[in-house]
N, C-alpha and C. Protein backbone atom coordinates (compact mmCIF):
# COMPACT_ATOMS: atom_id res chain seq x y z
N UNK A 1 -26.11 0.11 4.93
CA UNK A 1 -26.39 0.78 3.67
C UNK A 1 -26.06 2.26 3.86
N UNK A 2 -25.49 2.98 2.61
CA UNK A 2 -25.38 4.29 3.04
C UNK A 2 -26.10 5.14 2.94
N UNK A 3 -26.53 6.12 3.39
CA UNK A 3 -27.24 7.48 3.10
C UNK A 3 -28.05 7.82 1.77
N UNK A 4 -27.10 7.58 0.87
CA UNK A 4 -27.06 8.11 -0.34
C UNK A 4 -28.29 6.77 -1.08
N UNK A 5 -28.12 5.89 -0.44
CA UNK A 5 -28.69 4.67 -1.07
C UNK A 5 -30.31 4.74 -0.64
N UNK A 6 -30.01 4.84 0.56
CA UNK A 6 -31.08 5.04 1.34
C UNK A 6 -32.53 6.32 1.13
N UNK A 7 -31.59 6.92 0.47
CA UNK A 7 -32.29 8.16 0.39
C UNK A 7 -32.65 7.92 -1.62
N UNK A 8 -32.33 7.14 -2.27
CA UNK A 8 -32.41 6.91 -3.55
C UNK A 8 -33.94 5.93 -3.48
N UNK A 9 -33.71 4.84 -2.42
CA UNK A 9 -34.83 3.96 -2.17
C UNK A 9 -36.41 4.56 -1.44
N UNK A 10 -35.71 5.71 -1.20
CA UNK A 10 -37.36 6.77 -0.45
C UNK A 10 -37.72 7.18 -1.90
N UNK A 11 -36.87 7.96 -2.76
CA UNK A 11 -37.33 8.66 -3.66
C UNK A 11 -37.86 7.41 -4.46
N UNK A 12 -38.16 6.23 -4.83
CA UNK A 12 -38.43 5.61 -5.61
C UNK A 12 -39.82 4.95 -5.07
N UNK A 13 -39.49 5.07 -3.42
CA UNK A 13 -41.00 5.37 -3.25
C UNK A 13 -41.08 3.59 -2.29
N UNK A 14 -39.49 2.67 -2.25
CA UNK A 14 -39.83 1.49 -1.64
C UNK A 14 -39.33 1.43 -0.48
N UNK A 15 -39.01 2.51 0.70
CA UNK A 15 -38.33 2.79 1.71
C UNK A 15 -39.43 4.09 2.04
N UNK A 16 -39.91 4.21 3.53
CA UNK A 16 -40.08 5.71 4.13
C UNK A 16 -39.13 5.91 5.20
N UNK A 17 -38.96 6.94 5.11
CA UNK A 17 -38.46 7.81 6.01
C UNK A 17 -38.90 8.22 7.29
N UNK A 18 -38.96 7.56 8.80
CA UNK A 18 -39.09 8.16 10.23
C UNK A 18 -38.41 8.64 10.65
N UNK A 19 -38.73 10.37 10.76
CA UNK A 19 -38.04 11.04 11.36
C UNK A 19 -37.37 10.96 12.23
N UNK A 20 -36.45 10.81 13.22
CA UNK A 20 -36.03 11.07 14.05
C UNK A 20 -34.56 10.29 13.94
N UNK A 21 -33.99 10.75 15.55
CA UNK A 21 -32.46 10.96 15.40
C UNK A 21 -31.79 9.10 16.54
N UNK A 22 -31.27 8.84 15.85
CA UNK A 22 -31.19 8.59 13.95
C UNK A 22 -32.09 8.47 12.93
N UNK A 23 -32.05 8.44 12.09
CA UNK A 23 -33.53 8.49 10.99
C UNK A 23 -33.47 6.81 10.82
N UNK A 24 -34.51 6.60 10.66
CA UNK A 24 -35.02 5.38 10.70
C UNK A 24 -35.47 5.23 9.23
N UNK A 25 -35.64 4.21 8.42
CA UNK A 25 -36.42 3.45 6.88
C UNK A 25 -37.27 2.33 7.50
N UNK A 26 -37.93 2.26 6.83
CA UNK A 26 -38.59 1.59 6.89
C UNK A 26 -39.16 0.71 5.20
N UNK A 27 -39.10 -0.17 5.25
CA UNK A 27 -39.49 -0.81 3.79
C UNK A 27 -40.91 -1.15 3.66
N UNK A 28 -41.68 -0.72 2.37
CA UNK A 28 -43.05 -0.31 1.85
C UNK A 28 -43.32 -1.65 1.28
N UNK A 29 -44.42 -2.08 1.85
CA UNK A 29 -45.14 -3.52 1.22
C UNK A 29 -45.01 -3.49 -0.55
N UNK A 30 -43.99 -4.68 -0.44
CA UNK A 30 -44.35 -5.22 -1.92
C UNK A 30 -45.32 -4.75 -2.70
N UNK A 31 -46.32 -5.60 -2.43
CA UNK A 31 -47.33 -4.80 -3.04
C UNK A 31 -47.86 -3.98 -3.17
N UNK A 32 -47.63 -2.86 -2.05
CA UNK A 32 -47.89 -1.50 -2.51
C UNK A 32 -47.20 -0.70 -3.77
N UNK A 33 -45.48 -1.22 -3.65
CA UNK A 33 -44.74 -0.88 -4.75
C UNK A 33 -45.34 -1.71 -6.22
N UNK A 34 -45.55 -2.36 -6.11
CA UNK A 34 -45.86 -3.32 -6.89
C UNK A 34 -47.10 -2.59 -8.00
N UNK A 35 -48.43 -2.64 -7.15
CA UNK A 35 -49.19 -1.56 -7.76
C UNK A 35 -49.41 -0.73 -7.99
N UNK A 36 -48.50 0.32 -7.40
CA UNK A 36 -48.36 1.66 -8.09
C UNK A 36 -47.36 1.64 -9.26
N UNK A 37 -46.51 0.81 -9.20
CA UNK A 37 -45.90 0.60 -10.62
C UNK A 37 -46.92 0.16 -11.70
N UNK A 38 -47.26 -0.89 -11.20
CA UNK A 38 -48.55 -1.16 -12.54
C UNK A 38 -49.77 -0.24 -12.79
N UNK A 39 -50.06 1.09 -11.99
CA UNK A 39 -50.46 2.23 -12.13
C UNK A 39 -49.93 2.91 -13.22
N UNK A 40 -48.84 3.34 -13.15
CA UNK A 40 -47.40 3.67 -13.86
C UNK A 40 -47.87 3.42 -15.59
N UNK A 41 -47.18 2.27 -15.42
CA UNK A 41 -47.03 1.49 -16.93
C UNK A 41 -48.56 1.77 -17.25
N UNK A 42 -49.52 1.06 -16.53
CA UNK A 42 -51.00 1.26 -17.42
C UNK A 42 -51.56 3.03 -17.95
N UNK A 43 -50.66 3.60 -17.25
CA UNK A 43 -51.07 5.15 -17.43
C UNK A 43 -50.41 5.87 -18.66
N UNK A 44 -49.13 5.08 -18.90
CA UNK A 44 -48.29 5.57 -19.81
C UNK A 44 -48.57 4.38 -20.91
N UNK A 45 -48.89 3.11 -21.25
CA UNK A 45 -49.79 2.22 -21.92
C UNK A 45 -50.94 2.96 -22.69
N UNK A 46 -51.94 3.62 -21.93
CA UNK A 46 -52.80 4.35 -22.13
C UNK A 46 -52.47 6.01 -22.97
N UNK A 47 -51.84 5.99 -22.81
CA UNK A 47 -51.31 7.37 -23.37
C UNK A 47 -50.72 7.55 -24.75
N UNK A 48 -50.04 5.68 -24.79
CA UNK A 48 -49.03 5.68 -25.88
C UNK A 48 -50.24 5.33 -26.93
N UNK A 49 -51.70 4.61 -26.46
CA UNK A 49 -52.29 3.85 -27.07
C UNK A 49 -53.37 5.43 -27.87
N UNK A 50 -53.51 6.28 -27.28
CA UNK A 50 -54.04 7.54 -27.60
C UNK A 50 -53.14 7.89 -28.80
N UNK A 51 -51.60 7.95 -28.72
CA UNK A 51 -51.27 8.88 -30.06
C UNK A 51 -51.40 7.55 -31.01
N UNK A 52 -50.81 6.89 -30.72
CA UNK A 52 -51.10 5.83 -31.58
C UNK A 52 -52.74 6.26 -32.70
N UNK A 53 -53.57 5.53 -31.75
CA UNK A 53 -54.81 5.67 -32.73
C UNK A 53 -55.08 7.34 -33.11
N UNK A 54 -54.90 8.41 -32.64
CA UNK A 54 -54.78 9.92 -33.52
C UNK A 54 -53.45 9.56 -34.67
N UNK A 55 -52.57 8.79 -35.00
CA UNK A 55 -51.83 8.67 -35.54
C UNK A 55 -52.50 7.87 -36.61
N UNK A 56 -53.01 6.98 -36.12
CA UNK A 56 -53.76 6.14 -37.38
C UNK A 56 -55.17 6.75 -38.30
N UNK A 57 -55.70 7.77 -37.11
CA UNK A 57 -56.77 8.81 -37.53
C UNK A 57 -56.27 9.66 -38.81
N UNK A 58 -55.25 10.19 -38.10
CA UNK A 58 -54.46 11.54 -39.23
C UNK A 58 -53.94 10.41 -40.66
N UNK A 59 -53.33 9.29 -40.20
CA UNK A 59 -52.96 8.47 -41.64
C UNK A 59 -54.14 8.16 -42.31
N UNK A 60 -55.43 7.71 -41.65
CA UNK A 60 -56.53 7.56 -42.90
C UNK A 60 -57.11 8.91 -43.52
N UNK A 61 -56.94 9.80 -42.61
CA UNK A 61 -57.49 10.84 -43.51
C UNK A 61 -56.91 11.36 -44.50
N UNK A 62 -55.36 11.29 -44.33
CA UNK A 62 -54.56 11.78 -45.69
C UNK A 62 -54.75 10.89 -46.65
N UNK A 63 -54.96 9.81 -46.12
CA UNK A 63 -54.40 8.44 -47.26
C UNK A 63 -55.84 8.74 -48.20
N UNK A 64 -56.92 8.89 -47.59
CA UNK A 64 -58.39 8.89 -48.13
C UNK A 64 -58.49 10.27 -48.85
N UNK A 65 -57.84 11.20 -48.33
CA UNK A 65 -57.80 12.38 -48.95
C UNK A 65 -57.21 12.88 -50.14
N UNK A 66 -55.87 12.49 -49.85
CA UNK A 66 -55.26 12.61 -51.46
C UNK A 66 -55.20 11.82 -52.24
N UNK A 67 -55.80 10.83 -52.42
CA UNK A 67 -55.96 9.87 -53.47
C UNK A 67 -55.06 8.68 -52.91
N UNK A 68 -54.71 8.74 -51.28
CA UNK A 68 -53.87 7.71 -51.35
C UNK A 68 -52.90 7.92 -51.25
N UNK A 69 -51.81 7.08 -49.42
CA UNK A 69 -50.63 7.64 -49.45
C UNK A 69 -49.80 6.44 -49.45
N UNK A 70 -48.44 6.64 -49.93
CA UNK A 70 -47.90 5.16 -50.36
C UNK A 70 -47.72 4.66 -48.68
N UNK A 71 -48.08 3.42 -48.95
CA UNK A 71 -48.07 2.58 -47.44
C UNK A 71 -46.42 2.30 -47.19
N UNK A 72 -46.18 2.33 -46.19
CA UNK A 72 -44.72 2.36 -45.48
C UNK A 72 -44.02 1.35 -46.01
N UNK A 73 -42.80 0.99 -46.55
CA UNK A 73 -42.21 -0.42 -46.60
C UNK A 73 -41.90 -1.05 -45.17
N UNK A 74 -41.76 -2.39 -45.56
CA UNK A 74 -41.43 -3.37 -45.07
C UNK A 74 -39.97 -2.83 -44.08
N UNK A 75 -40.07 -3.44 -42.80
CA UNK A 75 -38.52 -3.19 -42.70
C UNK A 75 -37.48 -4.12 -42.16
N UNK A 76 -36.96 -4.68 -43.05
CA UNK A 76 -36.23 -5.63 -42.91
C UNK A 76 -35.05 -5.84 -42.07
N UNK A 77 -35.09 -4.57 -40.99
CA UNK A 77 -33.55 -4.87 -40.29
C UNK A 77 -34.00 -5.57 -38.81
N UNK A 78 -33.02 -5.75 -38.68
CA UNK A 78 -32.57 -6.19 -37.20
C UNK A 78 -31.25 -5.36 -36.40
N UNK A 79 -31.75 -5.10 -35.70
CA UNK A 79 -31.03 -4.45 -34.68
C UNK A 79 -30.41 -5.11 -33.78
N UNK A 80 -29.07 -5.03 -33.13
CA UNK A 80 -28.56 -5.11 -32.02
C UNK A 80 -28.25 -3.70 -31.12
N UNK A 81 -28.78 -3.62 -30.19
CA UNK A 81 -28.29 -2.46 -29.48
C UNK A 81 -27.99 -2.54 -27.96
N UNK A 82 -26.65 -2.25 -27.40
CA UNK A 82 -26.24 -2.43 -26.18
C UNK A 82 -26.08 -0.73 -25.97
N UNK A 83 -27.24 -0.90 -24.26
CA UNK A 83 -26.78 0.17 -23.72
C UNK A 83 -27.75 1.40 -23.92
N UNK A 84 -28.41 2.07 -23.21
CA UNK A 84 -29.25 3.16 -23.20
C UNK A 84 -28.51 4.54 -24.01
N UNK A 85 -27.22 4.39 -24.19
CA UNK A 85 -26.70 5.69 -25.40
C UNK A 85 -27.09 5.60 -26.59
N UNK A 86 -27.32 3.60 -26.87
CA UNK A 86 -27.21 3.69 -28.46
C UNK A 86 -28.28 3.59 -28.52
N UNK A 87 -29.44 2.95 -27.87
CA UNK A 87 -30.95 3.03 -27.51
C UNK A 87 -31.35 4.84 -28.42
N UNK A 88 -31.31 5.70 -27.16
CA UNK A 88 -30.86 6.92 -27.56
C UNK A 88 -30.72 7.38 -29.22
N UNK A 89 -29.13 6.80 -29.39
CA UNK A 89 -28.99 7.36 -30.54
C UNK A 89 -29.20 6.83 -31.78
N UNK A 90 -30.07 5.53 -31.48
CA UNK A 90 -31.45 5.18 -32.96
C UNK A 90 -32.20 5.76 -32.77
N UNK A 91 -32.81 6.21 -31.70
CA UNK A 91 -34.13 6.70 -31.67
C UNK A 91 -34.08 8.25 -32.01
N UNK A 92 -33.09 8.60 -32.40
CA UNK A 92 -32.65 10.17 -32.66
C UNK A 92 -32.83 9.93 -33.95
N UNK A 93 -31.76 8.96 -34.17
CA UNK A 93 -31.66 8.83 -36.09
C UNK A 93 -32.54 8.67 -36.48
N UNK A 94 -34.04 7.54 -36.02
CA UNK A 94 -34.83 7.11 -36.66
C UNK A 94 -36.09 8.93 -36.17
N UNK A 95 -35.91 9.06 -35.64
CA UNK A 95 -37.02 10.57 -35.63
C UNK A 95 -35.81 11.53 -36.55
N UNK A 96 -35.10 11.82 -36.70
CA UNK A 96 -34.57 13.13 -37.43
C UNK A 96 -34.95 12.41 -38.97
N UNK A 97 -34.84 11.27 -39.29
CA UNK A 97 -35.27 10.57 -40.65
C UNK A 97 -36.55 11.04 -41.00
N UNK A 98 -37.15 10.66 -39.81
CA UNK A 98 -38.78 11.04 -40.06
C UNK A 98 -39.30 12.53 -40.70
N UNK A 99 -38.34 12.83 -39.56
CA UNK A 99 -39.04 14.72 -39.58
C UNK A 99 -38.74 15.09 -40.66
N UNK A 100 -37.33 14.42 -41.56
CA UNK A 100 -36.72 14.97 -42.68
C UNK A 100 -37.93 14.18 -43.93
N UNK A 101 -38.69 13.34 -43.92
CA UNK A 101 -39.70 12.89 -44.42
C UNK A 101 -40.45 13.57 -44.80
N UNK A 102 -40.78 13.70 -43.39
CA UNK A 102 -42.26 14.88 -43.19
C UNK A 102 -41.84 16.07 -43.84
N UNK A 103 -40.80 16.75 -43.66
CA UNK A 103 -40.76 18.03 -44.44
C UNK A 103 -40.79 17.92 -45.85
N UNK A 104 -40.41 16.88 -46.62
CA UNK A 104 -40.01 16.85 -47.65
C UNK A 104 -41.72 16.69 -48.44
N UNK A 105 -42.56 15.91 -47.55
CA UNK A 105 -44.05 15.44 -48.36
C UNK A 105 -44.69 16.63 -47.87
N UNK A 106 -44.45 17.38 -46.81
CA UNK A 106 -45.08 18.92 -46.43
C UNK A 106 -45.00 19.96 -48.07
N UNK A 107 -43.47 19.88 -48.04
CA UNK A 107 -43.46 20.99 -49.28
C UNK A 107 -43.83 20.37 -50.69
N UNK A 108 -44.23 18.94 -50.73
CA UNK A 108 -44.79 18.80 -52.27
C UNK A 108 -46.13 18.67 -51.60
N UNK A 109 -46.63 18.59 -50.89
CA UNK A 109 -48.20 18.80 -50.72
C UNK A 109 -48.52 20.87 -50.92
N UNK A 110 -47.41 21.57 -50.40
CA UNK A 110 -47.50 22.73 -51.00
C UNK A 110 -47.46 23.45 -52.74
């Protein structure tokens, strides 16, 4: 294996590094990788699950506040998407849509 590989598999945390000449790897119990990944995900799970419900907080209070905000439509598409660019570039389109939303119910709430 080369160098470059080797040194990609430390940073990810499933290979250490013993010093010496030659440098030596060594490979990290399964399950050690294993559960610190599921550390990982449950931490960022937890995080997503926080804006989420402040998201649903801030929607009942407007909705209760101004007499009621029109509930979201339905959305009827389906997506195909190949590839982390186009991943990417829905998730651009679908937030610049938004924000352009939001500004628009900002200045008639003004």
């Amino acid at each position: 294996m080369n160098p470059a590989s080797l040194r990609l598999l430390e940073r990810k945390g499933l290979v250490h590094l013993t010093p010496s000449i030659p440098e030596t790897f060594t490979a990290v119990s399964p399950l050690t990788v294993l559960n610190a990944k599921a550390r990982e995900i449950a931490d960022q799970a937890a995080s997503v699950l926080e804006v989420v419900q402040k998201l649903a907080e801030e929607y009942a209070l407007k909705a209760s506040g101004s007499g009621g905000l029109e509930l979201p439509r339905e959305a009827n598409e389906l997506w195909h998407i190949d590839g982390r660019k186009q991943i990417y570039d829905r998730v651009g389109q679908k937030l610049r849509r938004a924000a352009k939303r939001q500004a628009t119910m900002q200045r008639l709430e003004t």
